[in-house]
Protein backbone atom coordinates (compact mmCIF):
# COMPACT_ATOMS: atom_id res chain seq x y z
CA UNK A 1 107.72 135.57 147.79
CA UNK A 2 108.27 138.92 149.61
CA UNK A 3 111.68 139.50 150.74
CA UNK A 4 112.14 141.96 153.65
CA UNK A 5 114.86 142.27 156.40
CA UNK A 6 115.13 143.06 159.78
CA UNK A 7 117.37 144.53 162.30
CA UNK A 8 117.36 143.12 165.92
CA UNK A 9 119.53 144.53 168.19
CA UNK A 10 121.29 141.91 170.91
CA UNK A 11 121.73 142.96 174.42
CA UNK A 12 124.82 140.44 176.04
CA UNK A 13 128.16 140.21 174.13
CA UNK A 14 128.65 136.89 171.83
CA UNK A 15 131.43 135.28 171.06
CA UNK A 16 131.99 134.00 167.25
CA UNK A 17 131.06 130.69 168.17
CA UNK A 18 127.59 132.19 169.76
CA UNK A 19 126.87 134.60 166.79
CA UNK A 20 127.19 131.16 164.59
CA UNK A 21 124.60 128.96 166.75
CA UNK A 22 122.24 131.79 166.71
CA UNK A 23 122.60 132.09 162.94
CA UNK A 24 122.20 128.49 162.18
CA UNK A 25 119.40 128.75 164.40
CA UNK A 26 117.53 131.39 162.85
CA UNK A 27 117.87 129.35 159.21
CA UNK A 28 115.94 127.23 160.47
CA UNK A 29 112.74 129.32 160.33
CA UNK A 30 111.05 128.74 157.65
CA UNK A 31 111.75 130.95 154.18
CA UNK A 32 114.67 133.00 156.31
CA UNK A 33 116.92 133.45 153.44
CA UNK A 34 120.38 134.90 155.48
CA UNK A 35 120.95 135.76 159.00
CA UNK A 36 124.05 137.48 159.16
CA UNK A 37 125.83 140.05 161.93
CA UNK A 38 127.22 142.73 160.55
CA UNK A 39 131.14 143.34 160.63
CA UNK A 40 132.32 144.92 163.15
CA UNK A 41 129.16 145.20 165.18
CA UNK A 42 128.61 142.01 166.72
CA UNK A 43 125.22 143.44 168.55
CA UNK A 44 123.45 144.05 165.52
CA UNK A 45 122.00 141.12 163.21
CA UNK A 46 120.28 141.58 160.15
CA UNK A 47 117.42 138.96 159.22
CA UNK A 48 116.41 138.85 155.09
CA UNK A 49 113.37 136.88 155.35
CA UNK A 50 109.89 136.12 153.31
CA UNK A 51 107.31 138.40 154.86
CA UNK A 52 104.41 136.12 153.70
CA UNK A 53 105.80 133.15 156.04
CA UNK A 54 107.16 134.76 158.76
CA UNK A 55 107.23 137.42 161.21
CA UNK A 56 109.41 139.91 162.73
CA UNK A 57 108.40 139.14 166.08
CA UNK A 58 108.16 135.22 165.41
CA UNK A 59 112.10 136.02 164.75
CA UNK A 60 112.64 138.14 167.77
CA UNK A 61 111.18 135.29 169.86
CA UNK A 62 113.57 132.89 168.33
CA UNK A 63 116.38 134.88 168.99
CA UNK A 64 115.05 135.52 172.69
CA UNK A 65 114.69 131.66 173.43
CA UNK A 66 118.27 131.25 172.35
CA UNK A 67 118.57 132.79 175.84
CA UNK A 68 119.48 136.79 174.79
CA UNK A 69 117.64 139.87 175.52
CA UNK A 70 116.87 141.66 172.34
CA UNK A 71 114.88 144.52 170.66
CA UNK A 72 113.96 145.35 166.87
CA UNK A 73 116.10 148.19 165.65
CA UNK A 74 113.87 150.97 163.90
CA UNK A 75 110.08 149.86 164.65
């Protein structure tokens, strides 16, 4: 297993109730090990994830069919 993380920047402001469904969401990707938005800046979410079973852009697609627009932060 090769644990990275990612950074994806979202677009439209989301409510705690949002930022949960898109979490729960994401943990269902196969070998994401923690989606999580970082305090205080709801925008930003950070993905830990295996790198050998999934992509960063397979999990900025996910995160744009949840309906937002978003970008990768730092690629």
């Amino acid at each position: 297993m090769n644990i990275s993380d990612v950074m994806i920047h979202i677009n439209e402001p989301l409510s705690e109730e949002a930022r949960r469904s898109l979490e729960n969401a994401l943990r269902k990707v196969e070998r994401v090990v923690s989606p999580g938005f970082n305090p205080g800046k709801a925008h930003l979410l950070v993905i830990a994830y295996d790198t050998e079973k999934t992509s960063t852009a397979a999990l900025l697609e996910k995160t744009r069919a949840a309906g937002y627009t978003a970008q990768l932060v730092g690629m």
